[in-house]
C-alpha atoms as a PDB file:
ATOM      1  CA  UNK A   1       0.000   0.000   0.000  1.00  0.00           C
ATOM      2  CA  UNK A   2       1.580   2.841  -0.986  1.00  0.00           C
ATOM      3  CA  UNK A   3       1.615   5.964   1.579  1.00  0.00           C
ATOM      4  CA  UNK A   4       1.842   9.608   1.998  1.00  0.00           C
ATOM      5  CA  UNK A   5       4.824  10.607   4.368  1.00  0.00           C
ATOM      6  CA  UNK A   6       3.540  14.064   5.946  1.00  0.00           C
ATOM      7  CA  UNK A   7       6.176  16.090   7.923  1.00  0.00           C
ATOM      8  CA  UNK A   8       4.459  18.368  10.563  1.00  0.00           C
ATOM      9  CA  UNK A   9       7.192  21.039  10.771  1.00  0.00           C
ATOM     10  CA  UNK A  10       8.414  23.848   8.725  1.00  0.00           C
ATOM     11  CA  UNK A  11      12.376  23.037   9.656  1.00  0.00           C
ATOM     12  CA  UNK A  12      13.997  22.654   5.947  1.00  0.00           C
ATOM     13  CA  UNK A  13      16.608  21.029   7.876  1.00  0.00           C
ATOM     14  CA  UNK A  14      14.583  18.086   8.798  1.00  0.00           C
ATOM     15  CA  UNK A  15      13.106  18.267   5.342  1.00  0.00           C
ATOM     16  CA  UNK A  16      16.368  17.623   3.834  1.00  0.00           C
ATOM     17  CA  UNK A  17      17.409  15.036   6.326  1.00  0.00           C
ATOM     18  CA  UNK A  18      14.527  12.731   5.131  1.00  0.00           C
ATOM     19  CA  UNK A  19      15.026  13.661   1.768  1.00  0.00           C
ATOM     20  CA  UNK A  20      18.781  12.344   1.496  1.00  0.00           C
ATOM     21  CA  UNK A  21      17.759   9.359   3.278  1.00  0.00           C
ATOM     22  CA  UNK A  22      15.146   8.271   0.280  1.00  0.00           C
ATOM     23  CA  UNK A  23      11.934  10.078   1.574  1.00  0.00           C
ATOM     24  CA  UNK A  24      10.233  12.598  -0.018  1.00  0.00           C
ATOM     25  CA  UNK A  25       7.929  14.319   2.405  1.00  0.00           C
ATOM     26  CA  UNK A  26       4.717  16.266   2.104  1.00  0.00           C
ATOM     27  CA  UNK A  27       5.281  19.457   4.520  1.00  0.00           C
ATOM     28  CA  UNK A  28       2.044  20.492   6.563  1.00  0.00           C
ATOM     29  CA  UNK A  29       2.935  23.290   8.922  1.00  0.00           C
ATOM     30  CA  UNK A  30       1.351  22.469  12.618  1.00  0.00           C
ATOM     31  CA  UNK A  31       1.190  26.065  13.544  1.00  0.00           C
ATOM     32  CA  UNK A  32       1.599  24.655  17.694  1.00  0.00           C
ATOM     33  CA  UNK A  33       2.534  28.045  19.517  1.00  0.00           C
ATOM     34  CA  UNK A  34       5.791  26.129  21.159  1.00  0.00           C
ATOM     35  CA  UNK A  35       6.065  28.836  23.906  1.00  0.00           C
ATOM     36  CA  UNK A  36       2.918  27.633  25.612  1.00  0.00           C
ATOM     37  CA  UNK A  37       4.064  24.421  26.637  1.00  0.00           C
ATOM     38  CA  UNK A  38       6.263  24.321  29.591  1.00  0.00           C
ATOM     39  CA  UNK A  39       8.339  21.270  31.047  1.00  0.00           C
ATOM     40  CA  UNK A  40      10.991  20.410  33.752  1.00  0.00           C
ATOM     41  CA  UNK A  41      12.160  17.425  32.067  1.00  0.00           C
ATOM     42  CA  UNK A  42      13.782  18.153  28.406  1.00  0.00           C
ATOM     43  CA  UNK A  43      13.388  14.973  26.596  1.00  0.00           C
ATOM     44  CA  UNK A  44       9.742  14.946  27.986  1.00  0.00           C
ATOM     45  CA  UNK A  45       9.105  18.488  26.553  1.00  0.00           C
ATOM     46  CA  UNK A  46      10.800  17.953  23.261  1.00  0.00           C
ATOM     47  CA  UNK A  47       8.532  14.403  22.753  1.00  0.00           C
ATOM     48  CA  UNK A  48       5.210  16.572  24.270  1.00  0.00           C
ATOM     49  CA  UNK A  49       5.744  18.991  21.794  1.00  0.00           C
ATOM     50  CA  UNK A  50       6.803  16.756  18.866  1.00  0.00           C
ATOM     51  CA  UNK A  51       3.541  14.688  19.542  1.00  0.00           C
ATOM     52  CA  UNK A  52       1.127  18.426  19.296  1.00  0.00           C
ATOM     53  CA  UNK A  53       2.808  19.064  16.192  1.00  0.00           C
ATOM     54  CA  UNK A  54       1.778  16.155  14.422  1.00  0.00           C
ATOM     55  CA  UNK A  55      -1.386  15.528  15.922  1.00  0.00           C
ATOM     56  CA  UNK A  56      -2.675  19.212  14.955  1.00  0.00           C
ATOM     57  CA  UNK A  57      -2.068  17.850  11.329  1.00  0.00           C
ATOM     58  CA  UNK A  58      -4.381  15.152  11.562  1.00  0.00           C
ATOM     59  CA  UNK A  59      -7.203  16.452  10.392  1.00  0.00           C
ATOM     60  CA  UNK A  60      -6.332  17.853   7.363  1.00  0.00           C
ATOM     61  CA  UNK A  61      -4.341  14.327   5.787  1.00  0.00           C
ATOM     62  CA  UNK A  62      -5.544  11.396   3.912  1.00  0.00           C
ATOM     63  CA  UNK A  63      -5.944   8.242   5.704  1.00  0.00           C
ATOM     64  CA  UNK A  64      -3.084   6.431   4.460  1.00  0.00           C
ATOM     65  CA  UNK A  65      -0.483   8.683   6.016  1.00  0.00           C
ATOM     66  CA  UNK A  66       2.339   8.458   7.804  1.00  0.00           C
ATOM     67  CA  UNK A  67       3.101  11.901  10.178  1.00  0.00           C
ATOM     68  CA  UNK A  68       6.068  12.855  11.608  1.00  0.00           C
ATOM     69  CA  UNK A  69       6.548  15.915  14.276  1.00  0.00           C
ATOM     70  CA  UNK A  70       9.795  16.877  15.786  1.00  0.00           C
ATOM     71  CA  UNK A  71      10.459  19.138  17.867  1.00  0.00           C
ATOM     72  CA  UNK A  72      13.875  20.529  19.812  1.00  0.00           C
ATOM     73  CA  UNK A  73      15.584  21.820  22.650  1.00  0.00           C
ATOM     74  CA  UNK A  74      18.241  22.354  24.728  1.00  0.00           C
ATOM     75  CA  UNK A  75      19.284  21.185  28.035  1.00  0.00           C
ATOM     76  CA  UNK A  76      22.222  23.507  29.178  1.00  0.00           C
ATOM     77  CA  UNK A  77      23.266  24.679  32.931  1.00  0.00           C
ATOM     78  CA  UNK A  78      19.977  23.101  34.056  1.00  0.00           C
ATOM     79  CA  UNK A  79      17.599  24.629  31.967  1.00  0.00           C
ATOM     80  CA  UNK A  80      15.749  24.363  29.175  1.00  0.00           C
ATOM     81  CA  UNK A  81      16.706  26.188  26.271  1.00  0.00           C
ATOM     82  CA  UNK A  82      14.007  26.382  22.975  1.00  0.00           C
ATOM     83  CA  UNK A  83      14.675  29.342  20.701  1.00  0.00           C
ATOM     84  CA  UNK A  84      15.854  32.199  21.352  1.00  0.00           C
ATOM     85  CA  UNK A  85      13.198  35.395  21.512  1.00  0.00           C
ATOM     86  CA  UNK A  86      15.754  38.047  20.207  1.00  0.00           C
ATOM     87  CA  UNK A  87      18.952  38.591  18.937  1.00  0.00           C
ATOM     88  CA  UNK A  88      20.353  39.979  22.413  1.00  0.00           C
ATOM     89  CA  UNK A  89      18.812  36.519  23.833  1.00  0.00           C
ATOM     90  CA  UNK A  90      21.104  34.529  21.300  1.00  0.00           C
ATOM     91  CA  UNK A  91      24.212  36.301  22.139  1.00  0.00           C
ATOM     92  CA  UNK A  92      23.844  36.035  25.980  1.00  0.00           C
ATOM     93  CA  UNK A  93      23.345  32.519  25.367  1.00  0.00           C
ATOM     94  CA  UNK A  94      26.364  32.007  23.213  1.00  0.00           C
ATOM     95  CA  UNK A  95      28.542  33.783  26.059  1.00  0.00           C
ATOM     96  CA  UNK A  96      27.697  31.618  28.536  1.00  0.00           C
ATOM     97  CA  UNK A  97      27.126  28.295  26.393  1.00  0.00           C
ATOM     98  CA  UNK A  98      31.365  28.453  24.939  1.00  0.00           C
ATOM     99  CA  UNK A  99      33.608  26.239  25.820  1.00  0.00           C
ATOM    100  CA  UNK A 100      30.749  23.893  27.609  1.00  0.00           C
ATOM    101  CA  UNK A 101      29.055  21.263  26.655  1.00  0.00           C
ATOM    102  CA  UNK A 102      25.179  20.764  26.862  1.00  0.00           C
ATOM    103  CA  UNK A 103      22.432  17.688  25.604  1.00  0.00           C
ATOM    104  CA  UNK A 104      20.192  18.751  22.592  1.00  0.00           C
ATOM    105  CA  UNK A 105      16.989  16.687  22.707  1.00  0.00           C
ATOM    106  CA  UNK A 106      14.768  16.094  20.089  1.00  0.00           C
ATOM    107  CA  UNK A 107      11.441  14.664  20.280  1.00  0.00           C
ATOM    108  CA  UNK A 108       9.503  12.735  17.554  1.00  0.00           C
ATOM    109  CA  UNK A 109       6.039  11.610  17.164  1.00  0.00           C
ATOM    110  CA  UNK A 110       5.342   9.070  14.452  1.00  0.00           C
ATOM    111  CA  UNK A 111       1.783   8.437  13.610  1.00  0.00           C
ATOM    112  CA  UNK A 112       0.177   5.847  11.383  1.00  0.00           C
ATOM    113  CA  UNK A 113      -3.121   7.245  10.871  1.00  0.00           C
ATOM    114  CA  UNK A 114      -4.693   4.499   8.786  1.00  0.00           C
ATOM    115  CA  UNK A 115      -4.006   2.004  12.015  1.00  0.00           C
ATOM    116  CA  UNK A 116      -4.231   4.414  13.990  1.00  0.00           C
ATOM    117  CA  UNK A 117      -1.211   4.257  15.901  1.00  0.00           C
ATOM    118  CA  UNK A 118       1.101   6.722  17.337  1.00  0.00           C
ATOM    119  CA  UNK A 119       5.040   6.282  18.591  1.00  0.00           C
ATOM    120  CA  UNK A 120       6.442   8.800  20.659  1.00  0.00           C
ATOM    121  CA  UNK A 121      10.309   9.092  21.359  1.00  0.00           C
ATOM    122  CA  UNK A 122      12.892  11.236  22.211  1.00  0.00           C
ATOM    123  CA  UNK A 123      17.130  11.270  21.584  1.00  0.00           C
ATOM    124  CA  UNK A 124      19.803  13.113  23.020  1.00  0.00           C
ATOM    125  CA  UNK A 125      22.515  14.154  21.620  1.00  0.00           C
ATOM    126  CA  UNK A 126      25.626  16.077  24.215  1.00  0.00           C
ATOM    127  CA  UNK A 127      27.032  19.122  22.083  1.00  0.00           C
ATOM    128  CA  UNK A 128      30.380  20.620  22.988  1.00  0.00           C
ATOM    129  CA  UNK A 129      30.862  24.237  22.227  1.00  0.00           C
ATOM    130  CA  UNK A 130      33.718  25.757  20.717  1.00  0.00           C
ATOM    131  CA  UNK A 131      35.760  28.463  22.791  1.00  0.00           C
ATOM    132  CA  UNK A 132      34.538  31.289  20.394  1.00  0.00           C
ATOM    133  CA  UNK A 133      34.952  34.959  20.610  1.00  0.00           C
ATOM    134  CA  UNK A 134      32.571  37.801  20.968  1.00  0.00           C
ATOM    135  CA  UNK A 135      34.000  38.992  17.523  1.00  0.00           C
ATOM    136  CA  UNK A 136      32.557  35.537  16.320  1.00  0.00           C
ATOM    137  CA  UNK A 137      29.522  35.374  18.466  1.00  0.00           C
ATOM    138  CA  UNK A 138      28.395  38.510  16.790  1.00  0.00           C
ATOM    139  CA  UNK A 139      28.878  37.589  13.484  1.00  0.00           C
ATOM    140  CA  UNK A 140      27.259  34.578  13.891  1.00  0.00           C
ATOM    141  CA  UNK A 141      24.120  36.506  15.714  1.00  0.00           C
ATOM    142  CA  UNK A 142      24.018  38.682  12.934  1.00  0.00           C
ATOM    143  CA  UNK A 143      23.771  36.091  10.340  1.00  0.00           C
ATOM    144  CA  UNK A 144      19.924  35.412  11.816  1.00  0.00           C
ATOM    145  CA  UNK A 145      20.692  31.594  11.800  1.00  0.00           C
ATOM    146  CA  UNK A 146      20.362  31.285  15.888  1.00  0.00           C
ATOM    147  CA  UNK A 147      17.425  33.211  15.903  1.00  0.00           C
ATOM    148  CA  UNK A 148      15.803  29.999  14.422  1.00  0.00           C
ATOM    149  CA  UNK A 149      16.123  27.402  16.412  1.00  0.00           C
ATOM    150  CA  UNK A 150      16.339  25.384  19.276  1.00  0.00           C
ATOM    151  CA  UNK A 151      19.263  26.539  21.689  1.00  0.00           C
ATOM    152  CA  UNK A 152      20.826  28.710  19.593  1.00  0.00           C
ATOM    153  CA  UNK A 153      23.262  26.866  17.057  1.00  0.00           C
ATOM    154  CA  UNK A 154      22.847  24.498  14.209  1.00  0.00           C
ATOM    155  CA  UNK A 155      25.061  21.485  12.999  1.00  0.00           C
ATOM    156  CA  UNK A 156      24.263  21.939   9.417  1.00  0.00           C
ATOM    157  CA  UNK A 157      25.289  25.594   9.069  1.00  0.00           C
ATOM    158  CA  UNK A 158      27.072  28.673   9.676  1.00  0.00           C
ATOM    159  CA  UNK A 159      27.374  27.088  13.293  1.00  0.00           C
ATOM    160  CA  UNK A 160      28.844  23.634  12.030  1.00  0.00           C
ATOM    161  CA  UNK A 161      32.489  25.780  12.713  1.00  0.00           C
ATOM    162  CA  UNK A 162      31.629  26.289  16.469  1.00  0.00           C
ATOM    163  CA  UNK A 163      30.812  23.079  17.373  1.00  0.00           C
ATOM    164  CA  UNK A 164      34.138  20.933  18.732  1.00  0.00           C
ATOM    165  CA  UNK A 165      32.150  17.871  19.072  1.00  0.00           C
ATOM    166  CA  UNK A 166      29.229  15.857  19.298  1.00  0.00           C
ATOM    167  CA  UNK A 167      28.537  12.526  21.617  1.00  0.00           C
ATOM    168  CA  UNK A 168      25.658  10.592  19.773  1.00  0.00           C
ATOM    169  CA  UNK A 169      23.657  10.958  16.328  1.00  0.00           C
ATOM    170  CA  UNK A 170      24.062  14.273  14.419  1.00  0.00           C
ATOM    171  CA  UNK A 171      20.518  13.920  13.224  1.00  0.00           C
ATOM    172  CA  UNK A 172      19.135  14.506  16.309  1.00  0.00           C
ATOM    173  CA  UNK A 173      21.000  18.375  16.778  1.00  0.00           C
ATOM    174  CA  UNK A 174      19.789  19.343  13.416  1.00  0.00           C
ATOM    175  CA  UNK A 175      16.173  18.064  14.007  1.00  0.00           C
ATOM    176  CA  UNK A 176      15.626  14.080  13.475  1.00  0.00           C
ATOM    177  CA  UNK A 177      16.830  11.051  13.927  1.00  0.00           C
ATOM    178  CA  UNK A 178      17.242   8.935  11.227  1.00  0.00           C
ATOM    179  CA  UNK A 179      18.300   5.910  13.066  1.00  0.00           C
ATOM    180  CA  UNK A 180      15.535   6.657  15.424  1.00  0.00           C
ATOM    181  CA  UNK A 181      12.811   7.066  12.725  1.00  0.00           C
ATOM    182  CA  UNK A 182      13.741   3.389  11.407  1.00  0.00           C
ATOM    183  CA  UNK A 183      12.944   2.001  14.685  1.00  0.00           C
ATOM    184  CA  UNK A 184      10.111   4.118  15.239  1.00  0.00           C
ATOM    185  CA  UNK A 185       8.924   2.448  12.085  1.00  0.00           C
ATOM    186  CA  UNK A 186       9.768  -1.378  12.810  1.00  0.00           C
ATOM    187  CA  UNK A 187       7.661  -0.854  15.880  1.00  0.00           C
ATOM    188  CA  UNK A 188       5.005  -0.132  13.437  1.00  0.00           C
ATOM    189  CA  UNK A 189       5.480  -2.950  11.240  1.00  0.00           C
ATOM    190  CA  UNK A 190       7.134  -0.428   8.484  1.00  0.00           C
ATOM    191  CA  UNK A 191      10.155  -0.590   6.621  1.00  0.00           C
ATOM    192  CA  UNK A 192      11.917   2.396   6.104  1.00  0.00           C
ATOM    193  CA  UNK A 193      13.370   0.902   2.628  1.00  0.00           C
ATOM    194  CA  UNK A 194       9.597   0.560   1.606  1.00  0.00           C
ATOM    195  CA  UNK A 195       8.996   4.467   1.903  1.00  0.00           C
ATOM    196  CA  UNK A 196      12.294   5.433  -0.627  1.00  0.00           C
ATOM    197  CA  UNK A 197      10.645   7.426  -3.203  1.00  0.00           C
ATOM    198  CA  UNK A 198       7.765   7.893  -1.825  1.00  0.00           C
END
C-alpha cells in the first residue's frame, strides 16, 4: 500500500534530512505556539511537543499517512533552552554556552493514521561548544541563523564551525533522527526501505 509521508514542521533542515535518506515528504505546517508548553524534564518536553505538532495535522491528511513531528531543545546549565526570543537573547546565550558542553533533545512523534497508531520518542545528543569569541559570536548573531532554532546553534550551518564535538547521532541536533525514525517504524510494522521514493 503505498503511503503519503507528511512532515508536521516547517524546519527545511529536517526536510532535507529525510530527503537524502530516500523520503520525499509532504510538509504540513502544525502552527503549535511552542512557547505555551512548559516542562521540567527536556526529553519529555521535546517528545510533548513533537507529539502536538503532528497531531494538529491530523485532520487535514488522507488516511493512508504516515506523520512525523519533531520538535527541539536544549538542556544547558539546568535549563531548558528552545529558541531564542531576540537577537540579544542569542548572544547572551552564546557567552555563557562556549567552551561547555550541553544535551540537545529532540522529540519525535510518528503516527500511522490508517491504524491508527502513534510512537512517541525522544534522543539526546551532548554538544560541545567551541571556545569562540565575541568577535565571532556577533557575526554569527548577525547572520539570523540562531534566531531559528532550538538553543541557539545548528550542525548543518554557519554554526557547524563552532561546534568541537558531538557525543551521539548528528541527526538529532539538526532536528531528526534517522536511526531513530527506522525504529520508530519497525515498531510499526514499516520498513523504512519501503517508503524510498515515496
Amino acid at each position: 500500500m503505498s503511503r503519503t509521508f507528511v512532515l508536521a514542521s516547517a524546519s527545511p533542515a529536517r526536510r532535507e534530512l529525510l530527503a537524502a535518506a530516500g523520503i520525499a515528504p509532504e510538509v504540513v505546517v502544525s502552527g503549535v505556539d511552542e512557547s505555551r508548553v512548559m516542562g521540567h524534564d527536556p526529553a519529555e518536553l521535546a517528545s510533548t511537543l513533537a507529539e502536538l505538532k503532528a497531531e494538529a495535522v491530523l485532520d487535514i491528511v488522507s488516511p493512508r499517512t504516515l506523520v512525523l513531528g519533531c520538535d527541539s531543545v536544549l538542556h544547558f546549565d539546568h535549563e531548558i533552552l528552545g529558541k531564542p526570543e531576540s537577537a540579544e537573547e542569542a548572544a547572551s546565550r552564546w557567552k555563557r554556552m562556549r567552551g561547555r558542553s550541553g544535551t540537545l533533545y529532540t522529540g519525535h512523534c510518528l503516527i500511522d493514521v490508517a491504524a491508527d497508531r502513534k510512537i512517541v520518542r525522544a534522543s539526546g545528543t551532548v554538544v560541545h561548544f567551541a571556545e569562540v569569541s565575541d568577535a565571532e559570536i556577533a557575526a554569527y548573531v548577525a547572520t539570523g541563523e540562531p534566531l531559528h532554532v532550538a538553543g541557539s546553534f545548528t550542525l548543518d550551518g554557519y554554526g557547524s564551525a563552532f561546534i568541537d564535538r558531538i557525543e551521539g547521532d548528528p541527526g538529532t541536533v539538526i532536528g531528526l533522527s534517522m536511526p531513530l525514525l527506522r525504529t520508530m517504524l519497525g515498531e510499526l510494522e514499516i520498513a523504512l526501505t519501503d517508503l524510498w521514493g515515496s
